[in-house]
C-alpha atoms as a PDB file:
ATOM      1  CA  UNK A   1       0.000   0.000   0.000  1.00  0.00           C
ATOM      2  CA  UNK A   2       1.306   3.451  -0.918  1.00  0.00           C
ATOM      3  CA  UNK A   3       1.260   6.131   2.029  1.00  0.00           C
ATOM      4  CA  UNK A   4       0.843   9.652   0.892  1.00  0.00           C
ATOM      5  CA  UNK A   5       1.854  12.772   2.245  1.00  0.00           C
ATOM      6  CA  UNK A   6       0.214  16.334   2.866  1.00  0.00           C
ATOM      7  CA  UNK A   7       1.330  19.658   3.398  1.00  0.00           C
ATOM      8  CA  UNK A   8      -0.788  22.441   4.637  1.00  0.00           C
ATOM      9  CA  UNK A   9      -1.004  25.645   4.188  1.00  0.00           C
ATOM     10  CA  UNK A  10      -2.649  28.429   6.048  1.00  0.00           C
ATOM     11  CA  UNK A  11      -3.848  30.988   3.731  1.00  0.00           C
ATOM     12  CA  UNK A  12      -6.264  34.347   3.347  1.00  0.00           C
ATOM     13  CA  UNK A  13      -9.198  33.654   1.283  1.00  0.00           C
ATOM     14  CA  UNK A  14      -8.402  35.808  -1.094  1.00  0.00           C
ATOM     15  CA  UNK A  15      -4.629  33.987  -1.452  1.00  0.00           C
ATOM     16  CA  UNK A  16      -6.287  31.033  -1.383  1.00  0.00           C
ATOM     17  CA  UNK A  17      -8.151  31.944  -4.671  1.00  0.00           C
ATOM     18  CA  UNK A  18      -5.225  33.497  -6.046  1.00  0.00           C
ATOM     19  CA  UNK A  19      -3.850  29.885  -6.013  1.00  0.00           C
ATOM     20  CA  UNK A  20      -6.531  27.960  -6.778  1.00  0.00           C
ATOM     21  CA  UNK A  21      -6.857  30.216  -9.744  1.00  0.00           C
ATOM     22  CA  UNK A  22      -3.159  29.805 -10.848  1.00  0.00           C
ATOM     23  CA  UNK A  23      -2.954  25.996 -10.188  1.00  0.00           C
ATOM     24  CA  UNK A  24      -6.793  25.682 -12.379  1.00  0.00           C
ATOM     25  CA  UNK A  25      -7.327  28.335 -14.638  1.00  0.00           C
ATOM     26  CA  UNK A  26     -10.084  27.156 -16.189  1.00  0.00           C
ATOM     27  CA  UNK A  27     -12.257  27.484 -13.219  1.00  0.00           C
ATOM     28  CA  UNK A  28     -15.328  29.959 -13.950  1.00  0.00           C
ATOM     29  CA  UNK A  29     -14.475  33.601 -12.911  1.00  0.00           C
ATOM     30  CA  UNK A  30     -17.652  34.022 -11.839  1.00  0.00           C
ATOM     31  CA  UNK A  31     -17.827  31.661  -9.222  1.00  0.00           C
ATOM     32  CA  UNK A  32     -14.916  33.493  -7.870  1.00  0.00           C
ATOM     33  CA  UNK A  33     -16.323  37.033  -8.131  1.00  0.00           C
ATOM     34  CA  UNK A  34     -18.910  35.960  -5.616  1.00  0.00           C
ATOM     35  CA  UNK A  35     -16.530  34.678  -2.825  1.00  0.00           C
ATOM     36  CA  UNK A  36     -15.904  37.308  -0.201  1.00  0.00           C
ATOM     37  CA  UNK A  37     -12.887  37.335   1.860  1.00  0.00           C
ATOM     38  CA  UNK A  38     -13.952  35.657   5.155  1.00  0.00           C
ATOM     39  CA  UNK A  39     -10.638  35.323   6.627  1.00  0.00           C
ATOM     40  CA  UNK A  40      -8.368  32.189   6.554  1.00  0.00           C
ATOM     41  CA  UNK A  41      -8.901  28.703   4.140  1.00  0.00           C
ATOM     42  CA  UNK A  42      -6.494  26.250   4.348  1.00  0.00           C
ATOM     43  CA  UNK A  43      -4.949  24.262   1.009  1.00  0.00           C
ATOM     44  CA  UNK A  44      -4.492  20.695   1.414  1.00  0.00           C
ATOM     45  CA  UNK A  45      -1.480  19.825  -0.880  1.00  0.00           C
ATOM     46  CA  UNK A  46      -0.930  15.794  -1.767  1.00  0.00           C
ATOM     47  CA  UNK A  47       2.562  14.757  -2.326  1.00  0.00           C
ATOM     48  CA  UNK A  48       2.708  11.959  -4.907  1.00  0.00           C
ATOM     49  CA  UNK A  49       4.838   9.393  -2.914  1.00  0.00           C
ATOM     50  CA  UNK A  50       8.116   8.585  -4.160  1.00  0.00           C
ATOM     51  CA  UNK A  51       8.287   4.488  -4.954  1.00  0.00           C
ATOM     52  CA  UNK A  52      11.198   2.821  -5.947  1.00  0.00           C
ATOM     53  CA  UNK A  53      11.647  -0.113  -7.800  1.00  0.00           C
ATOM     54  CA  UNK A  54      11.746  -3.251  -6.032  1.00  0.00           C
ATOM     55  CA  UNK A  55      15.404  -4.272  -6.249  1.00  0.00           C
ATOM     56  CA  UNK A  56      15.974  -7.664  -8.678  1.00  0.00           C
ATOM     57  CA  UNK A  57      17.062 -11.180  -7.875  1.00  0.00           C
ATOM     58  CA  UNK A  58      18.715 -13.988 -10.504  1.00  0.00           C
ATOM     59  CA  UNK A  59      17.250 -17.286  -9.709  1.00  0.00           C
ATOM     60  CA  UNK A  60      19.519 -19.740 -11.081  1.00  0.00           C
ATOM     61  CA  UNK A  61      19.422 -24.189 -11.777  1.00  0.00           C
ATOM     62  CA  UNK A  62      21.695 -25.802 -10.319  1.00  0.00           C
ATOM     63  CA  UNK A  63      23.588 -28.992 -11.937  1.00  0.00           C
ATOM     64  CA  UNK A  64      23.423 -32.208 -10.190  1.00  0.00           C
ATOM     65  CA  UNK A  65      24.326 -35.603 -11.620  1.00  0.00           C
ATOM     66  CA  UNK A  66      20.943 -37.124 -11.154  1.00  0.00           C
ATOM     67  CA  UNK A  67      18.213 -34.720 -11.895  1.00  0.00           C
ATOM     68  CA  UNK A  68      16.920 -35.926 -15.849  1.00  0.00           C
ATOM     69  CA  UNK A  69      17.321 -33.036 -18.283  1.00  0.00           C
ATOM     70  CA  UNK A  70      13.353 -33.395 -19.462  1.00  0.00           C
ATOM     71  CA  UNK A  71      12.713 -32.755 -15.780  1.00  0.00           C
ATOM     72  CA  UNK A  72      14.694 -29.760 -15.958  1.00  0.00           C
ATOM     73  CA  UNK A  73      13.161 -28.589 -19.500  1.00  0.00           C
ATOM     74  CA  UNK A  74       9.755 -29.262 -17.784  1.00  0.00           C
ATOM     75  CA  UNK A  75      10.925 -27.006 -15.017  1.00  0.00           C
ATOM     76  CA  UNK A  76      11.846 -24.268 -17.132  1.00  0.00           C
ATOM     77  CA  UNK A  77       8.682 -24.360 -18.926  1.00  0.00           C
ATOM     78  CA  UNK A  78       6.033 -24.768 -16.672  1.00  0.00           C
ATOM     79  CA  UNK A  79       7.705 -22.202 -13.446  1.00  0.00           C
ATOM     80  CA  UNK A  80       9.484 -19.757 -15.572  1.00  0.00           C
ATOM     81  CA  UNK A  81       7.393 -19.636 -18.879  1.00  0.00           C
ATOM     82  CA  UNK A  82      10.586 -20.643 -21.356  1.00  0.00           C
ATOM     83  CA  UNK A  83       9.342 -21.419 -24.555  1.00  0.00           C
ATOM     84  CA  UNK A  84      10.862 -25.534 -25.345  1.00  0.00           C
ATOM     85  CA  UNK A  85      13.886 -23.930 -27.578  1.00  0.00           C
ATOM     86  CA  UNK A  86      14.805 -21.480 -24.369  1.00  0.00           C
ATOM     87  CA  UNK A  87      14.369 -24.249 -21.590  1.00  0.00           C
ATOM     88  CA  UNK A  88      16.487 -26.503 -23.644  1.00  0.00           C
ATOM     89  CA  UNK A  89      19.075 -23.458 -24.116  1.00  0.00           C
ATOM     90  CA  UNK A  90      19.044 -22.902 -20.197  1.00  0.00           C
ATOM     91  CA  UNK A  91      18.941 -26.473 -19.102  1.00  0.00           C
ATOM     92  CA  UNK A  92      22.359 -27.087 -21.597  1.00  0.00           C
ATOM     93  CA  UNK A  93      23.793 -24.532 -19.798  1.00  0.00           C
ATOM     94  CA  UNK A  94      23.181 -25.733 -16.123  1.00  0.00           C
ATOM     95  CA  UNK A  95      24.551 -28.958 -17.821  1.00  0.00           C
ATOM     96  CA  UNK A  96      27.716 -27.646 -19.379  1.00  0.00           C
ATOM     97  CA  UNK A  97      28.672 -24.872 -16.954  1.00  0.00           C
ATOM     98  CA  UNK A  98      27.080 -25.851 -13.432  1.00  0.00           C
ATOM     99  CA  UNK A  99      24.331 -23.303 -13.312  1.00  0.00           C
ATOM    100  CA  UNK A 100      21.729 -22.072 -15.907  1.00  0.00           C
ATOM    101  CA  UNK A 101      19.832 -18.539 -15.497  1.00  0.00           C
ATOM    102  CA  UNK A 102      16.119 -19.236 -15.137  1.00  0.00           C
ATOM    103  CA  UNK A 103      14.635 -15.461 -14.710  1.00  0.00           C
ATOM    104  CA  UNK A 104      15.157 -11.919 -13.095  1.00  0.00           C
ATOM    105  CA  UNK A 105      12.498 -11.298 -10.568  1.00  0.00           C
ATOM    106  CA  UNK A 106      11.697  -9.231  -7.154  1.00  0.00           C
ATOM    107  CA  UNK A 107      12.888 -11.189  -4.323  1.00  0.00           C
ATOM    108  CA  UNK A 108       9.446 -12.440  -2.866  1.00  0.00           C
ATOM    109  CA  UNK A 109       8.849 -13.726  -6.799  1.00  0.00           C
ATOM    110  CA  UNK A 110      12.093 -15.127  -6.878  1.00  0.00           C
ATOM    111  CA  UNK A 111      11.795 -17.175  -3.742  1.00  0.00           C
ATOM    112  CA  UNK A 112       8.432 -18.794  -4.614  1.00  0.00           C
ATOM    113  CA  UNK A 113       9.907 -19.593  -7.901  1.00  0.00           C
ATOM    114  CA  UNK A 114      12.261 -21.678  -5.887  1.00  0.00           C
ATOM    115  CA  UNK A 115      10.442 -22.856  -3.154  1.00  0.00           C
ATOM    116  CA  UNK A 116       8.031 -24.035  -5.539  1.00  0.00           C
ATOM    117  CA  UNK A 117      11.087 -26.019  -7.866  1.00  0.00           C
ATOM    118  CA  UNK A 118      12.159 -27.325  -4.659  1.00  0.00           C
ATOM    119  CA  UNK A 119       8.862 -28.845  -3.850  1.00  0.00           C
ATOM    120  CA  UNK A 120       8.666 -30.501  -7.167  1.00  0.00           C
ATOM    121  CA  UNK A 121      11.474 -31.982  -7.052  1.00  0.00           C
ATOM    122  CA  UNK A 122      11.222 -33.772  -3.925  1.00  0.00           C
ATOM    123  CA  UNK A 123       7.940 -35.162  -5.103  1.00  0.00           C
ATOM    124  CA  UNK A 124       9.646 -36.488  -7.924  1.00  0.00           C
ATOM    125  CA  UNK A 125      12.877 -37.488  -5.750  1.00  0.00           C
ATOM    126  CA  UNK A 126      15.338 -35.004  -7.679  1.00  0.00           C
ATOM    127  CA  UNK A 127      17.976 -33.528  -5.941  1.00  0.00           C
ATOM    128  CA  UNK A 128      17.366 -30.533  -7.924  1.00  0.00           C
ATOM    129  CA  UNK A 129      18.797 -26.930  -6.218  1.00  0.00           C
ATOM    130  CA  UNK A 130      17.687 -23.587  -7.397  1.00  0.00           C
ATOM    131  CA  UNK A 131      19.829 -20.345  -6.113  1.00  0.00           C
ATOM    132  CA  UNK A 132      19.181 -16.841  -5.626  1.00  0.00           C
ATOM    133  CA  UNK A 133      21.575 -14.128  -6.532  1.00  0.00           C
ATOM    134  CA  UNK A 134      21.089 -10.087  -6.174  1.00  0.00           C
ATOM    135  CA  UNK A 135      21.066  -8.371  -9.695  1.00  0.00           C
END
């Protein structure tokens, strides 16, 4: 949830309008020529919060001698959305250099992605590791 902030300002009527009139200057001048100057208004100001983006985690595969390579294709496919020619590319490269890069994701993304891999991999007896690393 986003938190905003507010700053207020204590102002005459008539500066009041003055601003209101600068900020929207399309408002109706007549509405304004009615208003009489009845002492102080206050302008409520929202601040548009300042977000950052969520800092990015690698979540790699892990090579084991055990773990089939169609269970690591299926993997890719069905937990990281890899098309079949990109799982295959990913799952050759856990193979031939120990570790294979699966996505980019915020960390709480990133570590469902794994526990999740985890999980199905102990159903299906793998020894199968995932890692996270900070972009």
């Amino acid at each position: 949830m986003l938190a905003s902030s507010a700053c207020v300002l204590n102002l005459s009527h008539g500066e009041l309008a003055s601003l209101v009139r600068m900020l929207k200057p399309d408002l109706n001048e007549e509405s304004n020529s009615n208003e009489q100057d009845s002492g102080h208004g206050a302008l409520v100001v929202e601040r548009v919060p300042h977000v950052e983006r969520p800092k990015l985690y690698k979540v790699y595969l892990l090579n084991d001698d055990y773990t089939p390579m169609d269970f690591v294709v299926d993997i890719l496919i069905n937990f990281f959305g890899k098309s079949s020619h990109e799982a295959t590319d990913v799952m050759l490269k856990v193979h031939h250099e120990g570790k294979g890069l699966c996505g980019v994701y915020p960390y709480e993304i990133a570590e469902t992605k794994v526990a999740l891999v985890s999980e199905k991999a102990r159903e299906e007896e793998y020894p199968l590791q995932c890692s996270i690393e900070r972009e």
